[in-house]
N, C-alpha and C. Protein backbone atom coordinates (compact mmCIF):
# COMPACT_ATOMS: atom_id res chain seq x y z
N UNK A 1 99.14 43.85 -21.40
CA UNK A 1 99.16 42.41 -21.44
C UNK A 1 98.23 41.94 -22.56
N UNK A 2 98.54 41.56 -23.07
CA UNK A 2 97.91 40.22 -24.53
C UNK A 2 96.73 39.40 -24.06
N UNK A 3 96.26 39.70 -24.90
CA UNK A 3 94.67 38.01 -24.35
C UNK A 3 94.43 37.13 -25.18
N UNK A 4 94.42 36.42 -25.18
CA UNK A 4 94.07 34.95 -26.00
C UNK A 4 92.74 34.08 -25.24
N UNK A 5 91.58 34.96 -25.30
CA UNK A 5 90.42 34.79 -24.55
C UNK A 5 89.82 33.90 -25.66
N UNK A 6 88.99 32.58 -24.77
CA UNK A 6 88.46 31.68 -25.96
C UNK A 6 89.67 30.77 -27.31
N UNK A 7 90.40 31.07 -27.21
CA UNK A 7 91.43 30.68 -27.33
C UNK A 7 92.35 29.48 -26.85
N UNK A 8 92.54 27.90 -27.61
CA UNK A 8 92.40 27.00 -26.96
C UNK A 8 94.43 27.24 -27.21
N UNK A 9 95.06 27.59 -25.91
CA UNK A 9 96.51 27.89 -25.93
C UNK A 9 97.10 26.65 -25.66
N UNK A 10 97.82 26.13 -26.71
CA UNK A 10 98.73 24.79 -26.37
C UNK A 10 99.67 25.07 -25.42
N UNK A 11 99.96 24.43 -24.70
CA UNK A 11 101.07 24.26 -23.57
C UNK A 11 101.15 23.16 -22.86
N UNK A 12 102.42 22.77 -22.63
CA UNK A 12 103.15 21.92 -21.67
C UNK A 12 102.91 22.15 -20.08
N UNK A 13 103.21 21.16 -19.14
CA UNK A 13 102.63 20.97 -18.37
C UNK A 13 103.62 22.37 -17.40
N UNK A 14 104.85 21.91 -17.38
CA UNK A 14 105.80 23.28 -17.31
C UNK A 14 105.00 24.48 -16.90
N UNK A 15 104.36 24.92 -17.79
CA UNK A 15 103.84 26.46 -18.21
C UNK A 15 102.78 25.93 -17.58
N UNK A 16 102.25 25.16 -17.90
CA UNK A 16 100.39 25.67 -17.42
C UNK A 16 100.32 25.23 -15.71
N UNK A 17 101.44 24.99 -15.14
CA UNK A 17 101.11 24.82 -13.91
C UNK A 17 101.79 26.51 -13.16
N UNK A 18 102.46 26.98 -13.92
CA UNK A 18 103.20 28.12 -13.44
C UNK A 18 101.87 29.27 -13.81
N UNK A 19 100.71 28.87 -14.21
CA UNK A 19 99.63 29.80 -14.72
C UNK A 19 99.05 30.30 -13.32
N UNK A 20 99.00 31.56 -12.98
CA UNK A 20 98.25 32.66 -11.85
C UNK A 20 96.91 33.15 -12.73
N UNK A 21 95.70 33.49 -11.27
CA UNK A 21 94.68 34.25 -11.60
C UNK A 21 95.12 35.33 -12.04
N UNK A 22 94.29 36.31 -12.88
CA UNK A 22 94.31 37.65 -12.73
C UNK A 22 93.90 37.91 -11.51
N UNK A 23 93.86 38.97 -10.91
CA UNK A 23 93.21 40.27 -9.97
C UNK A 23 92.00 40.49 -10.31
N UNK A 24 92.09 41.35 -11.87
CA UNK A 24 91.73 41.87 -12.36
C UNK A 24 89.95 40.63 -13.27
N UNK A 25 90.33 39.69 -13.37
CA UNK A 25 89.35 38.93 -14.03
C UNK A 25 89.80 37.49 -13.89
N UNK A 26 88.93 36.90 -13.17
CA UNK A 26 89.11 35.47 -12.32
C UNK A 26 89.19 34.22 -13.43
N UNK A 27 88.52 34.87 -14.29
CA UNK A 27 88.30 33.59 -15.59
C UNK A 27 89.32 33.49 -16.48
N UNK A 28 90.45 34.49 -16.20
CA UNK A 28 91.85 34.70 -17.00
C UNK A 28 92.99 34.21 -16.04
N UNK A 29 94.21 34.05 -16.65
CA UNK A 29 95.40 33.56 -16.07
C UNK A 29 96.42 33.76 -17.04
N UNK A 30 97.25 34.02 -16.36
CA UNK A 30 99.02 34.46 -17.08
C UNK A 30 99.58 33.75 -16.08
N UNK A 31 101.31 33.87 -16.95
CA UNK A 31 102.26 33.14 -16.49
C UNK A 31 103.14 34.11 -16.79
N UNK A 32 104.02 34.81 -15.44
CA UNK A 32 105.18 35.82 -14.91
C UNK A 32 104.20 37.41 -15.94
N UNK A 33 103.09 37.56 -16.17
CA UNK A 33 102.67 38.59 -15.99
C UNK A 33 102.51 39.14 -17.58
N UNK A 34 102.53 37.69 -17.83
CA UNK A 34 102.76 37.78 -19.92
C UNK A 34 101.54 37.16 -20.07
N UNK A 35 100.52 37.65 -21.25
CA UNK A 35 99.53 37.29 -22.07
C UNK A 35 98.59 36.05 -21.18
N UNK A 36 97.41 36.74 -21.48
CA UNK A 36 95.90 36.10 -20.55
C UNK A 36 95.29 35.12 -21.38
N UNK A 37 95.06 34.11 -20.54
CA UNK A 37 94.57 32.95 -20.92
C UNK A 37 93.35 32.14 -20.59
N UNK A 38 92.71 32.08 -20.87
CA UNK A 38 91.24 31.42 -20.74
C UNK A 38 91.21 29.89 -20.87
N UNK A 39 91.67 29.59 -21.99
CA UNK A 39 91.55 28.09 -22.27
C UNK A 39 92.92 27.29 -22.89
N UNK A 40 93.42 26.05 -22.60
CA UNK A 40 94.18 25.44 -22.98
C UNK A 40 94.34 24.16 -23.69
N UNK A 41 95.30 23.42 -24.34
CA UNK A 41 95.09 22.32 -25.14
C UNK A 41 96.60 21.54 -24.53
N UNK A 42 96.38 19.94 -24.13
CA UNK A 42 97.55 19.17 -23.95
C UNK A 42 97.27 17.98 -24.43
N UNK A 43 98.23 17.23 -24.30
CA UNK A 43 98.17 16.27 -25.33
C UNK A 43 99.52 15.04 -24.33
N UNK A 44 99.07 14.06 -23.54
CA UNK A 44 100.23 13.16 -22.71
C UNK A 44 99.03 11.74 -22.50
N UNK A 45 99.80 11.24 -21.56
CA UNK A 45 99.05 10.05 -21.17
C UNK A 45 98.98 10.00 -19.94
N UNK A 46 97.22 9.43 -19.57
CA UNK A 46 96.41 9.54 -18.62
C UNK A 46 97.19 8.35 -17.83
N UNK A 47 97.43 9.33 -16.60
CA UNK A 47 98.26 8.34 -15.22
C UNK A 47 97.24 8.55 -14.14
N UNK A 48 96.34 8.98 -13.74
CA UNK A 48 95.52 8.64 -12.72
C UNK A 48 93.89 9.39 -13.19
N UNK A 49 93.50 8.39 -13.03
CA UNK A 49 91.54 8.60 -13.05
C UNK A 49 91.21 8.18 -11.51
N UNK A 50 90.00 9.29 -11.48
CA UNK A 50 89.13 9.03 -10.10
C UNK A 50 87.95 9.31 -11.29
N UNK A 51 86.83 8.20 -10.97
CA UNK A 51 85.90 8.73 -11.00
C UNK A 51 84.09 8.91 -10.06
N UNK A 52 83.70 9.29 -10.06
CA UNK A 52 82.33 9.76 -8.94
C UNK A 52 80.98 10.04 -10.12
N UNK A 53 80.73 8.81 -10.14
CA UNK A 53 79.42 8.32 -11.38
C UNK A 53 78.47 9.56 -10.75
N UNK A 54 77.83 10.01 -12.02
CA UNK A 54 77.00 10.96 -12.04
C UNK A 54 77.42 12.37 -12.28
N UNK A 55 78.56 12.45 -11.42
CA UNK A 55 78.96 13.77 -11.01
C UNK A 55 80.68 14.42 -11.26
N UNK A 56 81.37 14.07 -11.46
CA UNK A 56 82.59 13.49 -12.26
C UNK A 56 83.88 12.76 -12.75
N UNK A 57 84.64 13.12 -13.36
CA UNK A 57 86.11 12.47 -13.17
C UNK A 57 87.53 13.14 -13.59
N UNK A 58 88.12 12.92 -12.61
CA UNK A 58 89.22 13.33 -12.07
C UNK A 58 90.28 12.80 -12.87
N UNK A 59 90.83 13.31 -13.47
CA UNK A 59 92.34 12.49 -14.54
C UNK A 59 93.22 13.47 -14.83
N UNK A 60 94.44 12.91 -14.79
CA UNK A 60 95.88 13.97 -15.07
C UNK A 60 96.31 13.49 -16.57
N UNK A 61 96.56 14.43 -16.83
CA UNK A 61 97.55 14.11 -18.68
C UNK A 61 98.93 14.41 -18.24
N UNK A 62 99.91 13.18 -18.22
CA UNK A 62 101.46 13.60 -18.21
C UNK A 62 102.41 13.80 -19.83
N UNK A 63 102.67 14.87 -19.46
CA UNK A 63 103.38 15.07 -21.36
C UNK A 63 104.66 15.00 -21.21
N UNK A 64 105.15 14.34 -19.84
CA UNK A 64 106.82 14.55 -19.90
C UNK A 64 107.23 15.43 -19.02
N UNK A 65 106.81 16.52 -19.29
CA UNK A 65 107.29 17.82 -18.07
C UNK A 65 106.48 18.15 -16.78
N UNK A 66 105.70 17.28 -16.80
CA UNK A 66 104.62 17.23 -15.33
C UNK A 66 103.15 17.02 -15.76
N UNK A 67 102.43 16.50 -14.93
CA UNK A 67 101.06 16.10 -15.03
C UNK A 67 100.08 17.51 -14.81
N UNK A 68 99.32 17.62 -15.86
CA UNK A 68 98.11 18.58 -15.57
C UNK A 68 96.69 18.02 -15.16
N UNK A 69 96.32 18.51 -14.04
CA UNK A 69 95.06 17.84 -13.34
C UNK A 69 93.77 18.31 -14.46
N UNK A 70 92.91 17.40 -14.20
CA UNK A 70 91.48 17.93 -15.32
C UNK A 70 90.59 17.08 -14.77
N UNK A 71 89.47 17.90 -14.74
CA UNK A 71 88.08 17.30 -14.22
C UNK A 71 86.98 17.36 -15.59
N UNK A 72 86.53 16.77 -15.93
CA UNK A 72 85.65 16.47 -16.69
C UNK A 72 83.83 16.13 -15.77
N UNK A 73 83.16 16.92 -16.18
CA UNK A 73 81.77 17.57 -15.05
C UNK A 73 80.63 16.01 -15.91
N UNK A 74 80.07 15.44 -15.18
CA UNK A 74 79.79 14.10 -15.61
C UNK A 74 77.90 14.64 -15.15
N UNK A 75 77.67 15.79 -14.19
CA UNK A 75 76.42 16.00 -13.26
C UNK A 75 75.63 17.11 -14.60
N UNK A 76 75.41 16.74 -15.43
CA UNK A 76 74.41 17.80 -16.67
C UNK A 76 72.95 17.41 -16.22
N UNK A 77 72.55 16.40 -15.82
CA UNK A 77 71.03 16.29 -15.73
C UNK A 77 70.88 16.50 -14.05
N UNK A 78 71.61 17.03 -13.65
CA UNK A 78 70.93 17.22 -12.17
C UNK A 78 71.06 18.42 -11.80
N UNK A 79 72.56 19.04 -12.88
CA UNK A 79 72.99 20.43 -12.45
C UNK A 79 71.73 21.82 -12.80
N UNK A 80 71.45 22.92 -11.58
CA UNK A 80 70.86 23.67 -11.67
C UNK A 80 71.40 24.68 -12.88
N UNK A 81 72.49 24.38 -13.20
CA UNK A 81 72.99 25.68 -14.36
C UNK A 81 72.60 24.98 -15.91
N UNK A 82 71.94 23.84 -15.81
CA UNK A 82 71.60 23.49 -16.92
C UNK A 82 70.22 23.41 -17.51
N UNK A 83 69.66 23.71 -15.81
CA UNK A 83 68.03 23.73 -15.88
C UNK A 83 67.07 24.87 -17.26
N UNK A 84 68.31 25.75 -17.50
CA UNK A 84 67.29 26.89 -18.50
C UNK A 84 67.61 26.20 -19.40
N UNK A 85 68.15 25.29 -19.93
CA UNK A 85 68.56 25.01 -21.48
C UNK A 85 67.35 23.61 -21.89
N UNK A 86 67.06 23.86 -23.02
CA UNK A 86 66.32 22.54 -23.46
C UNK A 86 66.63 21.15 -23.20
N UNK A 87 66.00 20.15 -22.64
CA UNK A 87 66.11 18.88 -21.87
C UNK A 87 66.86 17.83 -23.54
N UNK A 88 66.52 18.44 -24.70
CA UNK A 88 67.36 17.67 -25.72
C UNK A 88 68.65 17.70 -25.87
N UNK A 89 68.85 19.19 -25.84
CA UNK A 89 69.90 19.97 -25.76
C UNK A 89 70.91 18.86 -24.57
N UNK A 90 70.34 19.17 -23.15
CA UNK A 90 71.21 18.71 -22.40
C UNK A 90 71.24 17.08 -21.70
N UNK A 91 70.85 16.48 -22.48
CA UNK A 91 70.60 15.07 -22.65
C UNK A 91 72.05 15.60 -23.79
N UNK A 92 71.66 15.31 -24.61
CA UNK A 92 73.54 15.25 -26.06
C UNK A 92 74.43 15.65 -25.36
N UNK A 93 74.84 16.89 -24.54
CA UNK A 93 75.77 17.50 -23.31
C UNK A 93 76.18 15.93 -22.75
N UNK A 94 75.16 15.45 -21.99
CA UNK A 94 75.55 14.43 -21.02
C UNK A 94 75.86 13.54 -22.17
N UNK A 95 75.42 12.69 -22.69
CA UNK A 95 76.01 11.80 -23.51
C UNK A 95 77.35 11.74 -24.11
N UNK A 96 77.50 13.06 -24.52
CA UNK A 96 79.18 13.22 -25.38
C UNK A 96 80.02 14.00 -24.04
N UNK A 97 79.67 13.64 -22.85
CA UNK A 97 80.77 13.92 -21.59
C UNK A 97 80.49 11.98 -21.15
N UNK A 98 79.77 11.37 -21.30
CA UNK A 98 79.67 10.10 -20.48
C UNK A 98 80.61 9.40 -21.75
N UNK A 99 80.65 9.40 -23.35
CA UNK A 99 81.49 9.50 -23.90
C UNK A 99 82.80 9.42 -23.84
N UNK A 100 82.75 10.85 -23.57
CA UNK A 100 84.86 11.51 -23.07
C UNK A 100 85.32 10.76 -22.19
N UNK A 101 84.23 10.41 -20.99
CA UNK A 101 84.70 9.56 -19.88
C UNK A 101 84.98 8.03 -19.70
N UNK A 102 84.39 7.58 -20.72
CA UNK A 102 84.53 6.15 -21.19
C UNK A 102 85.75 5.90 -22.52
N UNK A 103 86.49 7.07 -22.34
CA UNK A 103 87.88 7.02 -23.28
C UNK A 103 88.80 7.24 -22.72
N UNK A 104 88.89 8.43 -21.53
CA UNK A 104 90.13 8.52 -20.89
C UNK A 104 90.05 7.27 -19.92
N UNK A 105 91.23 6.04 -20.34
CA UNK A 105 91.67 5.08 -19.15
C UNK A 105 93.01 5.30 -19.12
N UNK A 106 93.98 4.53 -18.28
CA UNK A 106 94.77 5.04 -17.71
C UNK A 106 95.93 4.23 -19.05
N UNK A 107 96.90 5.31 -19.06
CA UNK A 107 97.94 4.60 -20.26
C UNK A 107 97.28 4.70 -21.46
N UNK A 108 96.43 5.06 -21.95
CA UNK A 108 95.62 6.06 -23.49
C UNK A 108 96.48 7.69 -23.35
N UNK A 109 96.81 7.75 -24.58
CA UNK A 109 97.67 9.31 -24.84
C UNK A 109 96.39 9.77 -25.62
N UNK A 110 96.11 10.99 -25.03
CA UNK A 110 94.03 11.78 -25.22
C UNK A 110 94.88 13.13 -25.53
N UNK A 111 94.34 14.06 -26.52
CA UNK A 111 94.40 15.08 -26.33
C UNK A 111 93.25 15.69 -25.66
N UNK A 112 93.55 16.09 -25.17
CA UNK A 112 92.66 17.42 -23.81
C UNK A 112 92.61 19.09 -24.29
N UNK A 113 90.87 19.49 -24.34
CA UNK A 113 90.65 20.77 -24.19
C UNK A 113 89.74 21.67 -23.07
N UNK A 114 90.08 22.50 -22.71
CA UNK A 114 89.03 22.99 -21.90
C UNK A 114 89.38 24.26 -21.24
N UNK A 115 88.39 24.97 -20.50
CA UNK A 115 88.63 26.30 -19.71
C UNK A 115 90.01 25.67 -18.84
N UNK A 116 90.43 26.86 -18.29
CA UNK A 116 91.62 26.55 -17.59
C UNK A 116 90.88 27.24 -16.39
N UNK A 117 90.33 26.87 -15.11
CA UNK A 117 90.01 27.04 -13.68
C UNK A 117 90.88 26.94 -12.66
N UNK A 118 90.70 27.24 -11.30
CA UNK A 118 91.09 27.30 -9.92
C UNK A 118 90.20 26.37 -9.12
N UNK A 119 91.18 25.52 -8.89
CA UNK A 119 89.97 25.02 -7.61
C UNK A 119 91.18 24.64 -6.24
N UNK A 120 90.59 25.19 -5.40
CA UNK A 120 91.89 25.05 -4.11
C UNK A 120 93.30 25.24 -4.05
N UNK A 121 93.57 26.59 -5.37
CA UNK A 121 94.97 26.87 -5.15
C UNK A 121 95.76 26.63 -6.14
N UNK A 122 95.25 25.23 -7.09
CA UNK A 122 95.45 24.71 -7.73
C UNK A 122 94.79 25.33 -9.36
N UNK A 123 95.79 25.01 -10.26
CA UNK A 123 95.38 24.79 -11.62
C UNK A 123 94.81 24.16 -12.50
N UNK A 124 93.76 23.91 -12.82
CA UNK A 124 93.48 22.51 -13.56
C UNK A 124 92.11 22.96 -15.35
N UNK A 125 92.26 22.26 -16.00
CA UNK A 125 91.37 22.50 -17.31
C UNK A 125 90.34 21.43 -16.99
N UNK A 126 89.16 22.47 -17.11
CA UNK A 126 87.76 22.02 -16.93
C UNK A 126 87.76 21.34 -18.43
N UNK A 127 87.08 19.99 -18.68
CA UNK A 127 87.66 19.51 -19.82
C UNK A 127 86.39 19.85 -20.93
N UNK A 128 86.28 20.50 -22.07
CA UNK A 128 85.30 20.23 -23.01
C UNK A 128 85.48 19.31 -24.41
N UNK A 129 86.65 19.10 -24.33
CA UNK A 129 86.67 17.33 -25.19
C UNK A 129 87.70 16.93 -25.12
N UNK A 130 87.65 15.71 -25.35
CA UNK A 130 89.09 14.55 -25.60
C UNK A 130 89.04 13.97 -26.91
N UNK A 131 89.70 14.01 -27.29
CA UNK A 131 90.60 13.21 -28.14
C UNK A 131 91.67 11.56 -28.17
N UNK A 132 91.33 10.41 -28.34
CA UNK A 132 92.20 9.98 -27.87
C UNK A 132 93.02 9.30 -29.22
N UNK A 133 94.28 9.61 -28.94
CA UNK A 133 95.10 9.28 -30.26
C UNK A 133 95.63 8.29 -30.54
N UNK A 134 96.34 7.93 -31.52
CA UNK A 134 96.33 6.75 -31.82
C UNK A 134 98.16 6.67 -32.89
N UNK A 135 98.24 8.23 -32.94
CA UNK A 135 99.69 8.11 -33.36
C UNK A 135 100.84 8.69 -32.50
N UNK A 136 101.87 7.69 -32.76
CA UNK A 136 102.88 7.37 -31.43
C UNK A 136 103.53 9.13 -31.47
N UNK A 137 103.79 9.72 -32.85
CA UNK A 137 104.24 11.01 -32.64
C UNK A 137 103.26 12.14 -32.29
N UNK A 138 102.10 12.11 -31.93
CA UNK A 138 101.63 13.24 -31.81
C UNK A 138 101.86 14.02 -30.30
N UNK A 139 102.95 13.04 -29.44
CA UNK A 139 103.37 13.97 -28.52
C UNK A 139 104.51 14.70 -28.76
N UNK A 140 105.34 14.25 -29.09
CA UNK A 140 106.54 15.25 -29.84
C UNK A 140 106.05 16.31 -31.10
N UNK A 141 105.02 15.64 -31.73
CA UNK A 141 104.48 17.45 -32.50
C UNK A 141 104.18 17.86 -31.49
N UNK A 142 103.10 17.37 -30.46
CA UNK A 142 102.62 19.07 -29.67
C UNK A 142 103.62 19.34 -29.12
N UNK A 143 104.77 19.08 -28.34
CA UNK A 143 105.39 19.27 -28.14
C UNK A 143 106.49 20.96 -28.89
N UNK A 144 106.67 20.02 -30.16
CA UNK A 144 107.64 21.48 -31.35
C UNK A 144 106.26 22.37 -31.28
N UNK A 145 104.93 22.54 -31.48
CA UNK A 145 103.96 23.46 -31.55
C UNK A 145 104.36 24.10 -30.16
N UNK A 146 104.28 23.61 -28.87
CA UNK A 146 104.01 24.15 -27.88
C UNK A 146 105.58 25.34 -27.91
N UNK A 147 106.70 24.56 -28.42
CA UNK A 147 107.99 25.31 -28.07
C UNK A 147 108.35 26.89 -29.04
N UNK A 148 107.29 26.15 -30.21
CA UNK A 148 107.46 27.23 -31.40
C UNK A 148 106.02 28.64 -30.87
N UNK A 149 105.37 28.12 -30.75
CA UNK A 149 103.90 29.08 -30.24
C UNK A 149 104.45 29.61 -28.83
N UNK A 150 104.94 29.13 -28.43
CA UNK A 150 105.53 29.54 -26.69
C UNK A 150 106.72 31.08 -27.24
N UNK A 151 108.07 30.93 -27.77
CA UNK A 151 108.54 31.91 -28.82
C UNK A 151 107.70 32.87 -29.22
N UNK A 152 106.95 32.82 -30.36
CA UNK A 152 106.60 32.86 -31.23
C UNK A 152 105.35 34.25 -30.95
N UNK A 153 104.30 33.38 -30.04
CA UNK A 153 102.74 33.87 -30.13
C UNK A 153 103.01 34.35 -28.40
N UNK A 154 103.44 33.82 -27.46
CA UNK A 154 103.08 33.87 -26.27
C UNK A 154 104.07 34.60 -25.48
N UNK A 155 104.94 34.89 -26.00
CA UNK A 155 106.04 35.36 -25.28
C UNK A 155 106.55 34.96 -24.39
N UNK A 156 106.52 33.21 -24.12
CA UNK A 156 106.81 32.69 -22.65
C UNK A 156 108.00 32.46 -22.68
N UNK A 157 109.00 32.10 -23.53
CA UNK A 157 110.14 31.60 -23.71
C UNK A 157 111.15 32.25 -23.60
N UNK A 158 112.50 32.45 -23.07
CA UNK A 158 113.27 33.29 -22.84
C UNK A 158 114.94 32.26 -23.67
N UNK A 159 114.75 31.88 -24.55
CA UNK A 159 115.46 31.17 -25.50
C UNK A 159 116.68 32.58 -25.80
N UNK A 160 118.37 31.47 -26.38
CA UNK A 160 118.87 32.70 -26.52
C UNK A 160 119.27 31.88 -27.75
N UNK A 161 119.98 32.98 -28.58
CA UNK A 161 119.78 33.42 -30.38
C UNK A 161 119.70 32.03 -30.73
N UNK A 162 121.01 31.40 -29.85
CA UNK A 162 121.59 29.54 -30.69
C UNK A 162 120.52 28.99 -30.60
N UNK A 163 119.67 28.67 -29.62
CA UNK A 163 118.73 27.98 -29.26
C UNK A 163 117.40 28.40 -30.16
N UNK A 164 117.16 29.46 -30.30
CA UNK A 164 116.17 30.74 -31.43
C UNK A 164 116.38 30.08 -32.90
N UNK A 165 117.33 30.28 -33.07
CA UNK A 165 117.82 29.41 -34.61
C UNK A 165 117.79 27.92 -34.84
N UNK A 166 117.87 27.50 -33.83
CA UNK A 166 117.64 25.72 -33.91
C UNK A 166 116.61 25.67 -34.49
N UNK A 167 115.33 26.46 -32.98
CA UNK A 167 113.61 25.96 -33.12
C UNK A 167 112.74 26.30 -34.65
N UNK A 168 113.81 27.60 -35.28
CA UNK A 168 113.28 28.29 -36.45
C UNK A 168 112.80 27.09 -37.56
């Protein structure tokens, strides 16, 4: 199996909800048993925000083919996993996440990056930045990226020749 560890893998909502743990390494995930994945990139418009001041917010990106859940971690100055790092350091952390969070509103098309996690069964990208865009096509490019890299790099696609020759 293939790894694309650290690796920010574009995909549609399609694919990244069909994404399983490994067994083998909890921080990885494949889809039908093809090439490991760590981190992902989408690109739709934000249809539901929750948010829980301090601590975080809850928002889906819909790209057309289904909504991907994403939490964005808002708790840097209280969290114990941040306690070894320098208080400057994680002061800028919190600021450019209180940031991200004051951009995703609902009906803004954001591109989204982040680890791809488990939480209750579920799939979702822990978010480490947004993007929010401002041109009407940049969902139909990610879109041809996601269909051509899906072919191409990932082996997810099971396209036959006619269809192979179109995307070329």
């Amino acid at each position: 199996m293939d790894a694309l560890h650290n690796t920010h893998a574009k995909l549609l909502a399609f694919d990244f909800v069909s994404l399983t743990p490994t067994a083998s390494d909890p921080t990885a995930f494949h889809r039908k048993g093809k090439l490991l994945l760590t981190r992902a990139e989408t690109v739709g418009v934000i249809t539901t925000r929750e948010l829980k001041p301090n601590k975080f917010l809850k928002f889906a990106v819909d790209d057309g083919t289904g909504c991907i859940p994403c939490v964005l971690w808002l708790n840097h100055l209280t969290s114990p996993y941040f306690s070894r790092r320098s208080p400057p350091d994680v002061r800028r952390i919190a600021d450019v996440a209180a940031r991200f969070a004051s951009q995703i509103q609902l009906g803004v098309v954001a591109r989204v990056r982040g680890r791809i996690t488990a939480y209750r069964g579920s799939v979702q990208i822990t978010v480490s930045d947004v993007i929010v865009e401002r041109d009407p096509n940049v969902e139909m490019l990610h879109w041809l990226d996601c269909i051509k890299l899906a072919r191409k790099c990932y082996g997810a696609l099971n396209l036959s020749p006619h269809d192979q020759n179109r995307l070329s």
